[in-house]
N, C-alpha and C. Protein backbone atom coordinates (compact mmCIF):
# COMPACT_ATOMS: atom_id res chain seq x y z
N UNK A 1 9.12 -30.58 8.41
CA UNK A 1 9.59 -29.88 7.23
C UNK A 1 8.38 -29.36 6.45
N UNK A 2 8.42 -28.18 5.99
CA UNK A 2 7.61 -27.73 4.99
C UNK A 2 7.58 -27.96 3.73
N UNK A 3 6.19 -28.52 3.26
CA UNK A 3 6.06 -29.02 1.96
C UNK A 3 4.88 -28.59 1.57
N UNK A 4 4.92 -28.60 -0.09
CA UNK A 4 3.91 -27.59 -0.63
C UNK A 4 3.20 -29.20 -1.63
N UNK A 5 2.66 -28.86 -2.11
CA UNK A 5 1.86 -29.32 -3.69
C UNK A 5 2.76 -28.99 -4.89
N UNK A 6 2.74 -27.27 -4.78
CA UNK A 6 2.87 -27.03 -5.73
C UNK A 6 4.65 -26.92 -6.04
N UNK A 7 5.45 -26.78 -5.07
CA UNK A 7 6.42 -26.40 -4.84
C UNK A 7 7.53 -27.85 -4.50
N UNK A 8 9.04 -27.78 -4.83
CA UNK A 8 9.32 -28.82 -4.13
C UNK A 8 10.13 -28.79 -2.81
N UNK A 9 10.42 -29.49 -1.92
CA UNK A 9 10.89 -29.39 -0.79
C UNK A 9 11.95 -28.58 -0.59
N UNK A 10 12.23 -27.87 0.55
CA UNK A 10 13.10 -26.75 0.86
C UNK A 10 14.16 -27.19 1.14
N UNK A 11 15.20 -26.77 0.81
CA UNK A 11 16.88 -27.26 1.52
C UNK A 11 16.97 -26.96 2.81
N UNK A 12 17.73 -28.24 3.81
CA UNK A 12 17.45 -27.37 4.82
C UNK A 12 18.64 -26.60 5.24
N UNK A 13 19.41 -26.13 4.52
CA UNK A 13 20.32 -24.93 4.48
C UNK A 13 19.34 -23.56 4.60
N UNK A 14 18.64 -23.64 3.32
CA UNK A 14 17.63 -22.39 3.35
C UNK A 14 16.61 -22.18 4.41
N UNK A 15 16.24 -23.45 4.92
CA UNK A 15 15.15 -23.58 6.42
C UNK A 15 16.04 -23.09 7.84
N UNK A 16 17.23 -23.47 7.54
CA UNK A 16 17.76 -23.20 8.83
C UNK A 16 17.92 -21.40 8.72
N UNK A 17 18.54 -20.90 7.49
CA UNK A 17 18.91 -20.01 7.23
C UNK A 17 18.25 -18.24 7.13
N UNK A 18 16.95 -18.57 6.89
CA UNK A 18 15.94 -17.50 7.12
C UNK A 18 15.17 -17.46 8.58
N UNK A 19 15.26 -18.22 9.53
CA UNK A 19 15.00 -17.52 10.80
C UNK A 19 16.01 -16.52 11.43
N UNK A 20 17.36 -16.28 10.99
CA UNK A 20 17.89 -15.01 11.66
C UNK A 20 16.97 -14.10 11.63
N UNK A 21 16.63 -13.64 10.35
CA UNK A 21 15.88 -12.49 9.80
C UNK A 21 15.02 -12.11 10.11
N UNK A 22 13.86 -13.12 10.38
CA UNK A 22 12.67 -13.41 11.27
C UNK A 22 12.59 -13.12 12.28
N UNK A 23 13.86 -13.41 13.24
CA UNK A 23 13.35 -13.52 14.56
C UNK A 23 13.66 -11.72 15.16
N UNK A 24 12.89 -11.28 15.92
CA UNK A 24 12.66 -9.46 16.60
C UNK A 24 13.99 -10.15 17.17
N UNK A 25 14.83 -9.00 17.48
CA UNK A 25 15.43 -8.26 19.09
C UNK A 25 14.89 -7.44 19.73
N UNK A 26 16.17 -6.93 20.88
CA UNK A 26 15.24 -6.39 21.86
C UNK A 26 15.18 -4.84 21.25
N UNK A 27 16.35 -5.08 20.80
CA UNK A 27 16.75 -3.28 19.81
C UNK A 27 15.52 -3.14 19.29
N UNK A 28 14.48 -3.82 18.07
CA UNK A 28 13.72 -3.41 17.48
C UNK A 28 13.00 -3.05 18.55
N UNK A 29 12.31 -3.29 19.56
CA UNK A 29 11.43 -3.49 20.44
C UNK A 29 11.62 -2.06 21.02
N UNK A 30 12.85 -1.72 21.57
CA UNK A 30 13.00 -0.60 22.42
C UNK A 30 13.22 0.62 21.02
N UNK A 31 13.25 0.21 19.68
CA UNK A 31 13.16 1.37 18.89
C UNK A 31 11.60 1.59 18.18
N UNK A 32 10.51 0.82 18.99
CA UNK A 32 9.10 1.20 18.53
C UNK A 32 8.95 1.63 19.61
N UNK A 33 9.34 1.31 21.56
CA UNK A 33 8.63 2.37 22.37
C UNK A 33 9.25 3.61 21.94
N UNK A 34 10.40 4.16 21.12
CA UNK A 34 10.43 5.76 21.42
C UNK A 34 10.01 6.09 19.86
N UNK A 35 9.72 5.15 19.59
CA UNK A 35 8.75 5.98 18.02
C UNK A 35 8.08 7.16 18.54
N UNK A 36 7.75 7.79 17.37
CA UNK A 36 6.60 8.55 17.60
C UNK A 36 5.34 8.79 16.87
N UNK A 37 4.65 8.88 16.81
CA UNK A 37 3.73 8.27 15.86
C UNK A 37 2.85 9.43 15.35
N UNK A 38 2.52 10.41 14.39
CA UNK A 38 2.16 11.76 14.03
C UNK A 38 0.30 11.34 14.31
N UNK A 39 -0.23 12.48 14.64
CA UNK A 39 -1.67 12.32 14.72
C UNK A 39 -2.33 12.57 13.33
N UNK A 40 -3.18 11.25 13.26
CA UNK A 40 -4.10 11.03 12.31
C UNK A 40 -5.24 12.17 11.26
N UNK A 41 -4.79 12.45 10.19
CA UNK A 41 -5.63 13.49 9.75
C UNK A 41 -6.70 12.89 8.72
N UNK A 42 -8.04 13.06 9.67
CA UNK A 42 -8.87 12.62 9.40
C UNK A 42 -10.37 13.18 8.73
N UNK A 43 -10.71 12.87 7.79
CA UNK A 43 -11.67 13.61 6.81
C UNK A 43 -12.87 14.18 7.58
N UNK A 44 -13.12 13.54 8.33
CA UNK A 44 -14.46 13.87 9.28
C UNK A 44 -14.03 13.11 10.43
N UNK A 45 -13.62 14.08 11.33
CA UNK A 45 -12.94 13.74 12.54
C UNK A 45 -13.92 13.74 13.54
N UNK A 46 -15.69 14.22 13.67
CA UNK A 46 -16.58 13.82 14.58
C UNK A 46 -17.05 12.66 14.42
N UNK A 47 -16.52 11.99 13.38
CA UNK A 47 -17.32 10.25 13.21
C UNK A 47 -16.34 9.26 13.64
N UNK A 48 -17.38 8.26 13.35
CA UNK A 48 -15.99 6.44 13.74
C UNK A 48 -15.34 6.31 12.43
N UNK A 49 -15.99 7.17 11.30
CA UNK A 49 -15.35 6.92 10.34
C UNK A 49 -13.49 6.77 9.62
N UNK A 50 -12.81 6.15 9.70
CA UNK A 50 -11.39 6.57 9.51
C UNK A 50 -10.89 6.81 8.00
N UNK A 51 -11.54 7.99 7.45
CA UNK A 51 -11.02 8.36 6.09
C UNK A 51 -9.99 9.49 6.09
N UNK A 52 -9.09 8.83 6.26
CA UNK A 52 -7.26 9.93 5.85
C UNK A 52 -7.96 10.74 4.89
N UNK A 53 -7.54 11.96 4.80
CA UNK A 53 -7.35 13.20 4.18
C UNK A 53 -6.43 13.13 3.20
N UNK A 54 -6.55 12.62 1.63
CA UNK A 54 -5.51 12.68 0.60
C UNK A 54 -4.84 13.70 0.72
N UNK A 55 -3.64 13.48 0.41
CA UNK A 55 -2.09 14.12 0.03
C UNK A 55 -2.89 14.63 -1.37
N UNK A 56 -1.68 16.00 -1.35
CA UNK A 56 -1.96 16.68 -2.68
C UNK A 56 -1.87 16.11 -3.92
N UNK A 57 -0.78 15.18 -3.68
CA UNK A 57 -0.17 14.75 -4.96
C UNK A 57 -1.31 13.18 -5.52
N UNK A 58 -2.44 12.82 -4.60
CA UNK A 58 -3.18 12.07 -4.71
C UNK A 58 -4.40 12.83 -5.27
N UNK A 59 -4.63 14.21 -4.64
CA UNK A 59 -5.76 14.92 -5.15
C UNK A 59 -5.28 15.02 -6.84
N UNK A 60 -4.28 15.42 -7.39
CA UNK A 60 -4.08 16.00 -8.53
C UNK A 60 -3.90 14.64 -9.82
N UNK A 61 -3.31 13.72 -8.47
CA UNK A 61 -2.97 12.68 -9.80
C UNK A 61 -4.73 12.32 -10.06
N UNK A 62 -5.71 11.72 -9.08
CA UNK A 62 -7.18 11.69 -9.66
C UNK A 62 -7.74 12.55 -10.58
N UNK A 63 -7.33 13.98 -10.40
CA UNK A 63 -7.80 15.14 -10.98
C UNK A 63 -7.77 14.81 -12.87
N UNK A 64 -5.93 13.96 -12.74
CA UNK A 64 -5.23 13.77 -13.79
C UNK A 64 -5.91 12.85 -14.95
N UNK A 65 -5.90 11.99 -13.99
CA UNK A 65 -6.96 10.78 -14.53
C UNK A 65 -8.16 11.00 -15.18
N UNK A 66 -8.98 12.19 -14.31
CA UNK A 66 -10.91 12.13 -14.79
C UNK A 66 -10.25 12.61 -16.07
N UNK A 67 -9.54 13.76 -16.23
CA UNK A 67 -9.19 14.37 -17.52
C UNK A 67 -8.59 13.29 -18.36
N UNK A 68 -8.08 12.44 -18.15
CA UNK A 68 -7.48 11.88 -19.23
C UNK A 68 -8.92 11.11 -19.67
N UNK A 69 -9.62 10.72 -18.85
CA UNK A 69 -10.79 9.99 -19.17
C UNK A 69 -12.37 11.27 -19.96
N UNK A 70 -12.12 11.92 -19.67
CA UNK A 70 -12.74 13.02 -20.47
C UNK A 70 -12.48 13.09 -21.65
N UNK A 71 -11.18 13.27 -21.91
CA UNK A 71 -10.32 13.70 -23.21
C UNK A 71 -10.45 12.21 -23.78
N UNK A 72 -10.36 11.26 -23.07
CA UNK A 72 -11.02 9.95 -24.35
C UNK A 72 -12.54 10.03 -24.66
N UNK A 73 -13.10 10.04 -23.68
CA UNK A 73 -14.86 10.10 -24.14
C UNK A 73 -15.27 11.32 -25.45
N UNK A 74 -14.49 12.17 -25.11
CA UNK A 74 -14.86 13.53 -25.89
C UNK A 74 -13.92 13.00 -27.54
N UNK A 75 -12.85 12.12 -27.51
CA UNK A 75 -12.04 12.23 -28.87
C UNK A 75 -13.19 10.93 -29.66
N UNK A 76 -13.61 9.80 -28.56
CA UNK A 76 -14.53 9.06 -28.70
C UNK A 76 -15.72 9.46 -29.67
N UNK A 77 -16.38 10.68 -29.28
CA UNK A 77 -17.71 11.34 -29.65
C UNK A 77 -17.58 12.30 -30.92
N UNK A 78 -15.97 12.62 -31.00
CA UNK A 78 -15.63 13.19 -32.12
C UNK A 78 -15.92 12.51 -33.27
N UNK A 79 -15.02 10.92 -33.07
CA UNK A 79 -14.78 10.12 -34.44
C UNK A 79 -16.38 9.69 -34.68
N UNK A 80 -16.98 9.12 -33.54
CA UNK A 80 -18.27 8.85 -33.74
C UNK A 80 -19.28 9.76 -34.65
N UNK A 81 -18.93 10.81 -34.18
CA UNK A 81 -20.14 12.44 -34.98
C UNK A 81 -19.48 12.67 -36.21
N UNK A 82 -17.73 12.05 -36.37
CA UNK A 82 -17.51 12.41 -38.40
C UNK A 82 -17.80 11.98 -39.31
């Protein structure tokens, strides 16, 4: 039985009860060989390096950010210089 420190002992209703969930079939199995899996878009694709190519919506939200961090430094330098 599993026992913690911090935790107290498990029912074993609930021990018996979460290996359905756990355990693969064969279905999952035969629905990853016909996956398909899209090719990797990679920032510098002549290196070992593996840096994904951000999504737009990752370029713009950073974009979002420096500016919000601008627009504090700059309201910063305002109150400071009145």
């Amino acid at each position: 039985m599993n026992t913690s420190i911090l935790t107290s002992a498990w029912d074993a209703v609930i021990l018996n009860f979460y290996p359905v969930f756990i355990q693969p079939t064969a279905a999952v199995f035969i629905n990853l060989i016909d996956a398909v899996v899209p090719k990797k878009r990679v920032l510098l694709p002549n290196t070992s390096l593996e840096i994904m190519v951000p999504s737009r919506t990752s370029v713009v939200g950073f974009l979002i950010g420096w500016g919000c961090v601008a627009a504090i430094i700059y309201a910063v330098y305002l109150l400071a210089c009145a």
